[in-house]
N, C-alpha and C. Protein backbone atom coordinates (compact mmCIF):
# COMPACT_ATOMS: atom_id res chain seq x y z
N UNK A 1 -31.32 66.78 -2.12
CA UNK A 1 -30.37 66.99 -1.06
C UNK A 1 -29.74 68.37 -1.12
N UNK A 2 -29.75 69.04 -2.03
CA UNK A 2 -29.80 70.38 -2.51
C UNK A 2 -29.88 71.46 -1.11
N UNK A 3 -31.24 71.07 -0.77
CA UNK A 3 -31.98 71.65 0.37
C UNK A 3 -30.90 71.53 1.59
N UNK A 4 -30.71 70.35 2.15
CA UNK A 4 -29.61 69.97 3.26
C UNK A 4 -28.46 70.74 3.28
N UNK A 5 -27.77 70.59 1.68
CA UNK A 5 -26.74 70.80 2.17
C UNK A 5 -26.87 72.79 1.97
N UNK A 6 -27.74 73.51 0.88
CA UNK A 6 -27.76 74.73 1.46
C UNK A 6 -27.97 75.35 3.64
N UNK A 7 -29.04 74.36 3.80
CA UNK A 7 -29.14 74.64 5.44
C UNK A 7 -27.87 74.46 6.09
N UNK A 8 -26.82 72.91 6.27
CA UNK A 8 -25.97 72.74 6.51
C UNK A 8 -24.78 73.57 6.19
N UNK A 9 -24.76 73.91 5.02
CA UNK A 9 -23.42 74.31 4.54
C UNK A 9 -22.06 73.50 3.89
N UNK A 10 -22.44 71.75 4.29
CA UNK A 10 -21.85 70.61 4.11
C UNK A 10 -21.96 69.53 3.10
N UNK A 11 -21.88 69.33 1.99
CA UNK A 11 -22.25 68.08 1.48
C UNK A 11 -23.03 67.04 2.27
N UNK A 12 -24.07 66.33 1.51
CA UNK A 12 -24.52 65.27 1.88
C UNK A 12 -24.12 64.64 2.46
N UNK A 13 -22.68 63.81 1.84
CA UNK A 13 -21.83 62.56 2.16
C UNK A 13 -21.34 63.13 4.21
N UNK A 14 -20.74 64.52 4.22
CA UNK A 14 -20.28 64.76 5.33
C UNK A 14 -21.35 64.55 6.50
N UNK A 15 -22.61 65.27 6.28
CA UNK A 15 -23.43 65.18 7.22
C UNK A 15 -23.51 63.85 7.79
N UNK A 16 -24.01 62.93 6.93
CA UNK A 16 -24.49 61.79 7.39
C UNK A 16 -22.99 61.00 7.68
N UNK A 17 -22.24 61.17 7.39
CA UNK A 17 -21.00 60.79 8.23
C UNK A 17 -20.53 61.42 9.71
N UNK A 18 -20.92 62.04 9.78
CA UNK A 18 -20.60 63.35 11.30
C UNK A 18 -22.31 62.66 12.26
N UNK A 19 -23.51 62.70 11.10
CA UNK A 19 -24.16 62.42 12.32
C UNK A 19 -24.86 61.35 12.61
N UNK A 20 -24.45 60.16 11.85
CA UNK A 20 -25.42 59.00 11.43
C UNK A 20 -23.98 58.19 11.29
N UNK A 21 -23.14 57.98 10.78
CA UNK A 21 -21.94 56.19 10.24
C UNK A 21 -21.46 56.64 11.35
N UNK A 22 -20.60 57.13 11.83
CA UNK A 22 -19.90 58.06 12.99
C UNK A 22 -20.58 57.04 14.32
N UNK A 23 -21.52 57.87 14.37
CA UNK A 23 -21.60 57.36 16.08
C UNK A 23 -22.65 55.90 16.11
N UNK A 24 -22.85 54.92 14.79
CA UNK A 24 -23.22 54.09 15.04
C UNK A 24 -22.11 53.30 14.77
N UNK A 25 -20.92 53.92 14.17
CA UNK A 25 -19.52 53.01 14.07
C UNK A 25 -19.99 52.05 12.72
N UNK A 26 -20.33 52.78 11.44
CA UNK A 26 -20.61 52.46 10.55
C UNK A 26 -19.42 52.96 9.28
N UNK A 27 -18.06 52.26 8.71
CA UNK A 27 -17.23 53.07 8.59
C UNK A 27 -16.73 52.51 6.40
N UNK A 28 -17.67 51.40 6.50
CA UNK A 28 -17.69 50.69 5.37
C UNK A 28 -18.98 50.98 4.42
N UNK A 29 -18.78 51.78 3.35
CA UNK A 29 -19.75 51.80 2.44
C UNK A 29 -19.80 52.74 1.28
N UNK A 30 -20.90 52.13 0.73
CA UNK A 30 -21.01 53.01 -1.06
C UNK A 30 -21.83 53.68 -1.53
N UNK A 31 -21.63 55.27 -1.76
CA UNK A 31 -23.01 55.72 -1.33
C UNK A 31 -22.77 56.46 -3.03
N UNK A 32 -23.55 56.02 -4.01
CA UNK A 32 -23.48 56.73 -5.55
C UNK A 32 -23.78 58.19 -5.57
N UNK A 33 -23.31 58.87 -6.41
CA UNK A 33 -23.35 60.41 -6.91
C UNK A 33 -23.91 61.00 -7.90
N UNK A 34 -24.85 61.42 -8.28
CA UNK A 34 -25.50 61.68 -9.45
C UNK A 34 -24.62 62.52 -10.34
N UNK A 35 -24.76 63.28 -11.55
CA UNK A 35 -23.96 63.85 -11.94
C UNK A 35 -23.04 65.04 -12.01
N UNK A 36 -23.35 66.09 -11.45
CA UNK A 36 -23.45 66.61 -10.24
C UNK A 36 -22.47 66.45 -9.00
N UNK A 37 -22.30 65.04 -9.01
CA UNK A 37 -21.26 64.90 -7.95
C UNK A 37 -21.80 64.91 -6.04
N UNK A 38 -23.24 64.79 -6.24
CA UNK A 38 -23.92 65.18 -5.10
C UNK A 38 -24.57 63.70 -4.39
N UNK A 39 -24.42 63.61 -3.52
CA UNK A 39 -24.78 61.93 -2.73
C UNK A 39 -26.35 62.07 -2.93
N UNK A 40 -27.25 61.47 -3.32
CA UNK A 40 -28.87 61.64 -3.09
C UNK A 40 -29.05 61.24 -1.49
N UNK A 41 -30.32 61.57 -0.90
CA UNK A 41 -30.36 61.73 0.26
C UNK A 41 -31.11 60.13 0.65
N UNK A 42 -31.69 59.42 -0.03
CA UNK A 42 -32.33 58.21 0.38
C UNK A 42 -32.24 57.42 -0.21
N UNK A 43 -31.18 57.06 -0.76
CA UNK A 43 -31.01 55.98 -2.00
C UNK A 43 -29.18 56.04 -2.53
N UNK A 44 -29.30 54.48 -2.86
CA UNK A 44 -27.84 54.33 -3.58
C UNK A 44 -26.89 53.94 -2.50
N UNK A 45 -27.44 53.85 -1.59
CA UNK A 45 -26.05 53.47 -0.36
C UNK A 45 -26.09 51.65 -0.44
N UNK A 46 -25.01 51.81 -0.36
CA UNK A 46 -25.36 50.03 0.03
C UNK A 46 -23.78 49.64 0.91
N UNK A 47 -24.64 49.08 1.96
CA UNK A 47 -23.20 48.59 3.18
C UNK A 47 -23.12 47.06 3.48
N UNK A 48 -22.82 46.51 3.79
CA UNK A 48 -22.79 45.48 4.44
C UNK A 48 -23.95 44.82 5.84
N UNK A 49 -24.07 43.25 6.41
CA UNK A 49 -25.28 43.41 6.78
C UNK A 49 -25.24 43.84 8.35
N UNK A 50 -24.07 43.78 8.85
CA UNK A 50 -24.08 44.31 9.82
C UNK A 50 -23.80 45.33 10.25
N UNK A 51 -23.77 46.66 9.23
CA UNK A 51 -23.92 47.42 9.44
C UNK A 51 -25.35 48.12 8.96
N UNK A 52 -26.43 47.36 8.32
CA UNK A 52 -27.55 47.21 8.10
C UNK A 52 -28.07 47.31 9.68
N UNK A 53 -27.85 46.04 10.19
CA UNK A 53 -28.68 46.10 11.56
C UNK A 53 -27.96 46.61 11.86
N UNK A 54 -27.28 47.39 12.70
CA UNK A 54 -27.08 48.88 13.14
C UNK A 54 -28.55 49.60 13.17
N UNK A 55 -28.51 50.20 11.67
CA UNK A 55 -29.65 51.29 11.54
C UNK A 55 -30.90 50.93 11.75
N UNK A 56 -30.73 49.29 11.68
CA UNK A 56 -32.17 48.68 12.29
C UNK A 56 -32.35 48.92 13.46
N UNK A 57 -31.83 48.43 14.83
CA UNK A 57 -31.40 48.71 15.71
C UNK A 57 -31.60 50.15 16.21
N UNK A 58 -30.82 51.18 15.41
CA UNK A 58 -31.35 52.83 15.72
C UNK A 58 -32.52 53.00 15.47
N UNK A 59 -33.48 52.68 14.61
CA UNK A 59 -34.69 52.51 14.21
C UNK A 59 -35.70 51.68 15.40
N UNK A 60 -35.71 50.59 15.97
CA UNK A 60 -35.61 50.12 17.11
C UNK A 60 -36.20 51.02 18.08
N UNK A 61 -35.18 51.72 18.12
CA UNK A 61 -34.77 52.45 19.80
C UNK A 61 -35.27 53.70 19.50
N UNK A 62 -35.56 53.91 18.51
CA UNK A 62 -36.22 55.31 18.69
C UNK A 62 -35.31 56.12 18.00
N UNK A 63 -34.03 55.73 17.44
CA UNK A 63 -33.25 57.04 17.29
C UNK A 63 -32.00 56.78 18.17
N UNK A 64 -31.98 55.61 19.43
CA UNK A 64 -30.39 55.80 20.14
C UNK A 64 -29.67 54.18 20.02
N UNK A 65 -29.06 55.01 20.05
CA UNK A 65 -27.71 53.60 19.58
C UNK A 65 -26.80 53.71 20.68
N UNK A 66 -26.38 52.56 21.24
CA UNK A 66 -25.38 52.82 22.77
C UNK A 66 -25.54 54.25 23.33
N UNK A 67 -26.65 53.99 23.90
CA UNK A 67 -27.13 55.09 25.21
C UNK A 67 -27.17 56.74 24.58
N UNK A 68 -26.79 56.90 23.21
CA UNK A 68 -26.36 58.16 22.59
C UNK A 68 -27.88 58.26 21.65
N UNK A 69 -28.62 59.39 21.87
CA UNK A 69 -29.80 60.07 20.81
C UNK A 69 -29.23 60.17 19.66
N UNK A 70 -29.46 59.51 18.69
CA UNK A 70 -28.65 59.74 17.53
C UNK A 70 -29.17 60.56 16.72
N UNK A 71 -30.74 60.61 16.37
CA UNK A 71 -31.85 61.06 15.29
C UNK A 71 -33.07 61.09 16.16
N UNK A 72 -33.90 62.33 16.47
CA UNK A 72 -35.26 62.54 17.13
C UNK A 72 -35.66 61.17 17.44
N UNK A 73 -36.31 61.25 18.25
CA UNK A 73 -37.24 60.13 18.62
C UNK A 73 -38.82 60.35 17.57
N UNK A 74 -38.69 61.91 18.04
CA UNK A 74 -40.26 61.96 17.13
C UNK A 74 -40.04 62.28 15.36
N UNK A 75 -38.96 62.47 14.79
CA UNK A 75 -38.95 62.26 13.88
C UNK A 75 -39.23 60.38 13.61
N UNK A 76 -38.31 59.76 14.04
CA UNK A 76 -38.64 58.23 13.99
C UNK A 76 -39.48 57.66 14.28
N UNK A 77 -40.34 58.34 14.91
CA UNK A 77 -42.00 57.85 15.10
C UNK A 77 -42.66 58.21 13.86
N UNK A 78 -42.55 59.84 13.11
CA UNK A 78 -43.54 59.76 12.02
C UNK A 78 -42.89 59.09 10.44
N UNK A 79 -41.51 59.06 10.68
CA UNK A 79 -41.24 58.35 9.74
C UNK A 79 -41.40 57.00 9.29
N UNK A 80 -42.19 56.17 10.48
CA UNK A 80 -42.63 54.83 10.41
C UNK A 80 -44.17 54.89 10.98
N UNK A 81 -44.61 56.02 10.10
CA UNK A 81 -46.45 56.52 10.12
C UNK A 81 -46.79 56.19 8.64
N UNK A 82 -47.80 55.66 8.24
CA UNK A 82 -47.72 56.04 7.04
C UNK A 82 -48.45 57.37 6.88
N UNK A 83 -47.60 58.32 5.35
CA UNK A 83 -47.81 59.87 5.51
C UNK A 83 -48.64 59.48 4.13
N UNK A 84 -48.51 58.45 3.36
CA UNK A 84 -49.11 58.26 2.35
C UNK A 84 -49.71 56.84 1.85
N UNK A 85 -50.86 56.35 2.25
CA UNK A 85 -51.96 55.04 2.10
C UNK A 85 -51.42 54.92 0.60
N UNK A 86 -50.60 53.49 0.59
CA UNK A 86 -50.67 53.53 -0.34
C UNK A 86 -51.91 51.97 -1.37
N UNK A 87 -52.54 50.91 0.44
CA UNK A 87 -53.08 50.37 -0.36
C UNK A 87 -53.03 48.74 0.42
N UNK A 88 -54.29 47.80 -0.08
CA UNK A 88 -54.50 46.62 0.91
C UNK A 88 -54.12 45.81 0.11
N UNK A 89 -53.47 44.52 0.31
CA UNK A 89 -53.14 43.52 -0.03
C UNK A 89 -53.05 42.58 -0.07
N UNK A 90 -52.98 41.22 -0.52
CA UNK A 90 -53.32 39.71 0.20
C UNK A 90 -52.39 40.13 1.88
N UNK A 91 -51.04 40.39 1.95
CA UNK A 91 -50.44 40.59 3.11
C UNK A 91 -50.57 41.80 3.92
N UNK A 92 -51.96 42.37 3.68
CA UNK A 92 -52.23 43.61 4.30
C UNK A 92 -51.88 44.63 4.02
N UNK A 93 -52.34 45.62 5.01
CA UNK A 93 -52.30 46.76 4.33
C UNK A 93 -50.80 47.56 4.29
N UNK A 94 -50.29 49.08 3.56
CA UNK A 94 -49.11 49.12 3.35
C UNK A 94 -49.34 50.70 3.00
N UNK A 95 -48.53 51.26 3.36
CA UNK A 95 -48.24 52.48 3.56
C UNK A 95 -47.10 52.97 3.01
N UNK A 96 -46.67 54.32 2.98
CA UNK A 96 -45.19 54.68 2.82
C UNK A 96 -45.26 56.17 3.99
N UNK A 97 -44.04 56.12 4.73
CA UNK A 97 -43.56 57.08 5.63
C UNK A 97 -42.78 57.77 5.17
N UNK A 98 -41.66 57.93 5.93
CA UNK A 98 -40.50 58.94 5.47
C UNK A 98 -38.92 58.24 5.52
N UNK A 99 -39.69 57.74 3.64
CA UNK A 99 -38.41 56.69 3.63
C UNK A 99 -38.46 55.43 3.73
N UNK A 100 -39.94 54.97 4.34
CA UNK A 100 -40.12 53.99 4.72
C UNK A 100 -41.54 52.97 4.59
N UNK A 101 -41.13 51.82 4.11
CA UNK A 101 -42.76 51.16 3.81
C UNK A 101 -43.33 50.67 5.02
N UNK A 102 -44.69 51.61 5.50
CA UNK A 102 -45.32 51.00 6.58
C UNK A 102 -46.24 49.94 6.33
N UNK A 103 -46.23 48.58 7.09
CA UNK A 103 -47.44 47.77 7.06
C UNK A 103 -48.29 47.94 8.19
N UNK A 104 -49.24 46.71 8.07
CA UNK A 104 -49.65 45.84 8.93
C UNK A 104 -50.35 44.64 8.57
N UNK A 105 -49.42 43.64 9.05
CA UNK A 105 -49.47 42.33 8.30
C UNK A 105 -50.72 41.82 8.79
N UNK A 106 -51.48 41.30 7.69
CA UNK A 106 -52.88 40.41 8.35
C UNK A 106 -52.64 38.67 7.79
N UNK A 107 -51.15 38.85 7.88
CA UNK A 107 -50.92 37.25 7.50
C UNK A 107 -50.51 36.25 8.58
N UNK A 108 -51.20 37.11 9.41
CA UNK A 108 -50.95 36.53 11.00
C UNK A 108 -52.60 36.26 11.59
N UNK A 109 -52.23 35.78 12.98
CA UNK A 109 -53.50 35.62 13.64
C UNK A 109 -54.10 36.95 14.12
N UNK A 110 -53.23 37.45 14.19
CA UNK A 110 -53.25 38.99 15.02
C UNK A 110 -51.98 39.84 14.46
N UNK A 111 -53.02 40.77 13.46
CA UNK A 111 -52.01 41.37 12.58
C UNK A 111 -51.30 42.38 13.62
N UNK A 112 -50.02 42.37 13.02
CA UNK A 112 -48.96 43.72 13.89
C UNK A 112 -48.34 44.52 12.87
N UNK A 113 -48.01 45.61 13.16
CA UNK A 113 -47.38 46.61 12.18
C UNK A 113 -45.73 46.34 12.49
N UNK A 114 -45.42 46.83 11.41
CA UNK A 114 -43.93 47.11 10.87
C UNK A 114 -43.62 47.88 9.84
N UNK A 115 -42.61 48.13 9.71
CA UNK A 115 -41.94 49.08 8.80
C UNK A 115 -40.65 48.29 8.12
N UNK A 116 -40.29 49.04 7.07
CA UNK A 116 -38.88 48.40 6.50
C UNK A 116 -38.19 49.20 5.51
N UNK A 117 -37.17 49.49 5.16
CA UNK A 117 -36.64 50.22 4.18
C UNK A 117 -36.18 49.61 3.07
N UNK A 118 -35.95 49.26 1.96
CA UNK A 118 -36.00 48.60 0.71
C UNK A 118 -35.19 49.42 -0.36
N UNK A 119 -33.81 48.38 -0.12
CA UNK A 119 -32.80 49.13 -0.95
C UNK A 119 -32.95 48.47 -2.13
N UNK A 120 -31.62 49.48 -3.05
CA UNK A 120 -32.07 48.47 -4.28
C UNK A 120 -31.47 47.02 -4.72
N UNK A 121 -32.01 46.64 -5.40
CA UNK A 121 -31.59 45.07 -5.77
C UNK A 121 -31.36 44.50 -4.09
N UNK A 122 -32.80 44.68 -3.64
CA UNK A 122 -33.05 43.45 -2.70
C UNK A 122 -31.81 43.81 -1.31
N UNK A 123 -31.77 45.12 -1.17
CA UNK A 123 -31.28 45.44 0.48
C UNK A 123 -32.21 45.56 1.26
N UNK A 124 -32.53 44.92 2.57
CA UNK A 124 -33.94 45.16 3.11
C UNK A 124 -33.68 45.49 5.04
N UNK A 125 -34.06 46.55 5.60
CA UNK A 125 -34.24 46.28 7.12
C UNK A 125 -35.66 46.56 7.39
N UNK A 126 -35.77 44.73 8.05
CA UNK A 126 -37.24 45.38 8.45
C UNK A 126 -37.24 45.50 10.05
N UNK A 127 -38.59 46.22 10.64
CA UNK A 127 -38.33 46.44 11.84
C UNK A 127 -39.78 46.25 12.49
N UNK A 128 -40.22 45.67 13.64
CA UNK A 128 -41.50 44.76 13.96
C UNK A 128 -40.75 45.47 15.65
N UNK A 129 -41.58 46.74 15.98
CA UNK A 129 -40.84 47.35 17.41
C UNK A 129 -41.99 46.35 18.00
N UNK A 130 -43.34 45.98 18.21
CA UNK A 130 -43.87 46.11 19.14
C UNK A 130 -43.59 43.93 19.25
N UNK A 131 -42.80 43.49 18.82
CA UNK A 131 -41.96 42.32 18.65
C UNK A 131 -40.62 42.13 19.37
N UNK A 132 -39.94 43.62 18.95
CA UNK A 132 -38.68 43.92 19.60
C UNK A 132 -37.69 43.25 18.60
N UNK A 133 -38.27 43.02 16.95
CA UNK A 133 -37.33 42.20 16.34
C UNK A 133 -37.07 43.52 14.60
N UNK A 134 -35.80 43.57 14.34
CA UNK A 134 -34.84 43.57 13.45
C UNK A 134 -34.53 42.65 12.99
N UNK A 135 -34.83 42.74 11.51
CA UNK A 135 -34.04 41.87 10.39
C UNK A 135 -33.99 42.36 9.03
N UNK A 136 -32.31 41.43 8.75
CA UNK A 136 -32.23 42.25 7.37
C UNK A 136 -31.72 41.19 6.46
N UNK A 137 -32.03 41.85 5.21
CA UNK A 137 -31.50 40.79 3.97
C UNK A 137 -30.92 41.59 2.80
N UNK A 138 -29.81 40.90 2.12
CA UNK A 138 -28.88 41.51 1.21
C UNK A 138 -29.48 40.34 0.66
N UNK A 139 -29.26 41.20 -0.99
CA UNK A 139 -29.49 39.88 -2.26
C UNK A 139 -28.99 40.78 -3.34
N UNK A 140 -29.54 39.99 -4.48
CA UNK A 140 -29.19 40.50 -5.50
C UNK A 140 -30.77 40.48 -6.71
N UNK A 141 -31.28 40.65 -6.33
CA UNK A 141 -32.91 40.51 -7.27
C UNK A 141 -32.93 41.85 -8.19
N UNK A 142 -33.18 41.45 -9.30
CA UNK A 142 -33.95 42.28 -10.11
C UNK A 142 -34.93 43.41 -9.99
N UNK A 143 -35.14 44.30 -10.39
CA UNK A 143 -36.38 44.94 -10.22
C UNK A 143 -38.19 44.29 -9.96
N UNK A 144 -38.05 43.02 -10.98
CA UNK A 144 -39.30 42.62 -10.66
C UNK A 144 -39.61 41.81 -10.01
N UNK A 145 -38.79 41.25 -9.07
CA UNK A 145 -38.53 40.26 -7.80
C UNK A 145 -38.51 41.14 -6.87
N UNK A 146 -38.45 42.55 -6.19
CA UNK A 146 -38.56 43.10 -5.19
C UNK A 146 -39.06 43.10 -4.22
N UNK A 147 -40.72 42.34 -4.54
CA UNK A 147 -41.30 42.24 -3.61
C UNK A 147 -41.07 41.04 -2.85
N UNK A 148 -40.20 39.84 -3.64
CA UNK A 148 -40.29 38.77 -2.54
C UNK A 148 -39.72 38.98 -1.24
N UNK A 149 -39.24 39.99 -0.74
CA UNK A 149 -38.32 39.93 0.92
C UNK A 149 -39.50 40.18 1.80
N UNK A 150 -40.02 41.13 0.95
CA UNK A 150 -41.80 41.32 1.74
C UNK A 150 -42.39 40.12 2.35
N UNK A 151 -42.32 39.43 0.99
CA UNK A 151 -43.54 37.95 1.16
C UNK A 151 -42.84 37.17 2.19
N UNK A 152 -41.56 36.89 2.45
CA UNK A 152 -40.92 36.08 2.68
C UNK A 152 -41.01 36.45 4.27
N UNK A 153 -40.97 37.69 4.89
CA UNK A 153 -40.98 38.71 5.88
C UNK A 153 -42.16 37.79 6.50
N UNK A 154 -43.15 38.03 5.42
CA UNK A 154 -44.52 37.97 6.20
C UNK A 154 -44.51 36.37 6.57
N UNK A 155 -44.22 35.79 5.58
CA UNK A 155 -44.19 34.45 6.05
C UNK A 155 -43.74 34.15 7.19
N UNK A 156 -41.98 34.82 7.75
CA UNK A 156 -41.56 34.80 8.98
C UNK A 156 -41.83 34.95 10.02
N UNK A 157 -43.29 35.94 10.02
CA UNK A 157 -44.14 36.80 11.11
C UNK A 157 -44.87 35.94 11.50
N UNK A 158 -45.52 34.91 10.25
CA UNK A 158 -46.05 33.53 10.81
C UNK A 158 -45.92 32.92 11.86
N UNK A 159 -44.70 32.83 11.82
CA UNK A 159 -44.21 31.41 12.52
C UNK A 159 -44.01 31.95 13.95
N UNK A 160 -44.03 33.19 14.70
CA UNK A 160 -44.41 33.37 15.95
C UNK A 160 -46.16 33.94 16.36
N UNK A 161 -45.80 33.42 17.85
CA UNK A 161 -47.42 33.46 18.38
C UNK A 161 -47.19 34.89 18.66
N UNK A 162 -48.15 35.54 18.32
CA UNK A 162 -47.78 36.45 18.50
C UNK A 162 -49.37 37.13 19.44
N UNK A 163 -48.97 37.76 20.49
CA UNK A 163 -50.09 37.86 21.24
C UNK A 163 -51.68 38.53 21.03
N UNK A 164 -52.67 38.80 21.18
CA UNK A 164 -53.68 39.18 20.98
C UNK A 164 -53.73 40.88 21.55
N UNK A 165 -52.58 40.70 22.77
CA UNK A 165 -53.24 42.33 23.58
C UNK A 165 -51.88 43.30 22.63
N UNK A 166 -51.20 43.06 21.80
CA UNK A 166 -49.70 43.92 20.95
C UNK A 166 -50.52 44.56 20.40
C-alpha cells in the first residue's frame, strides 16, 4: 500500500474512507495495521454483514451503489477475470483475479461463474452476476476449515434451476 499512498499522498485508511465506506454508507469497522502503522490494502478488515453486502452489491453493479459510479466498471470486470489459473476441482474450476477467487461451478447442471472474496477466519462475499445473486457469511473457522463456505456456496448453487442459455 506503500505505492497508493505515495500516488495519493493519503494514508490507506483515508482513501478508502473518502472513496469506498463513504459513499456506500459503510461507517463501522476494523481494518489492522502492520507495524509500521500502515492499513494493508486487501486484507484485515472485518465489518459487519451488512455492510458486507454493500460491497457485494457494488460488485454486482459494476462498481455503482445508489445510482453513484463508485469504482470503474472495467476495473470490476477484470478483477473478477481470473489473471491467474489457479486449477480444477471436484467443484470446478477456480481462478484468482484482483483480490478475488474466480470460479465456475460444475456442481450444477449448467455450470455458471462467480467470484467471491474470502476474508479471514471465514468472512465471505460471494457474487453469481449472471444470477443477479449476493451472498455473504461471517464465521469464525480456522485456517483449515476455509474452504467449507466454498463447498457450502456450491451446494447452494444446486438448489436453483438454473438455465441452459446463462
Amino acid at each position: 500500500m506503500l505505492l497508493l499512498i505515495k500516488i495519493t499522498g493519503i494514508p490507506t485508511a483515508v482513501f478508502a474512507e473518502e472513496n469506498l465506506f463513504a459513499p456506500l454508507g459503510i461507517k463501522k469497522y476494523t481494518w489492522v495495521k502492520d507495524p509500521q502503522g500502515i492499513n494493508g490494502g486487501g486484507f484485515s478488515i472485518s465489518m459487519n454483514m451488512e455492510d458486507m453486502m454493500k460491497i457485494g452489491l457494488l460488485l454486482l453493479k459494476y462498481g455503482r451503489y445508489a445510482s453513484k459510479q463508485v469504482i470503474s466498471s472495467n476495473w470490476i470486470t477484470k478483477s473478477q477475470s481470473p489473471q491467474q489459473e489457479v486449477g480444477n476441482g471436484e467443484y470446478g474450476t477456480f481462478g484468482y483475479g484482483y483480490q478475488f477467487w474466480t470460479c465456475n461451478s460444475s456442481n450444477t447442471q449448467n455450470p455458471i461463474d462467480y467470484f467471491y472474496a474470502n476474508g479471514i477466519y471465514g468472512q465471505y462475499i460471494f457474487v453469481v452476476p449472471k444470477l443477479n445473486i449476493v451472498a455473504v457469511a461471517k464465521s469464525q473457522l480456522q485456517k483449515d476449515n476455509q474452504s467449507l463456505p466454498r463447498l457450502y456456496f456450491e451446494e447452494f448453487l444446486r438448489s436453483f434451476e438454473i438455465p441452459s442459455n446463462l
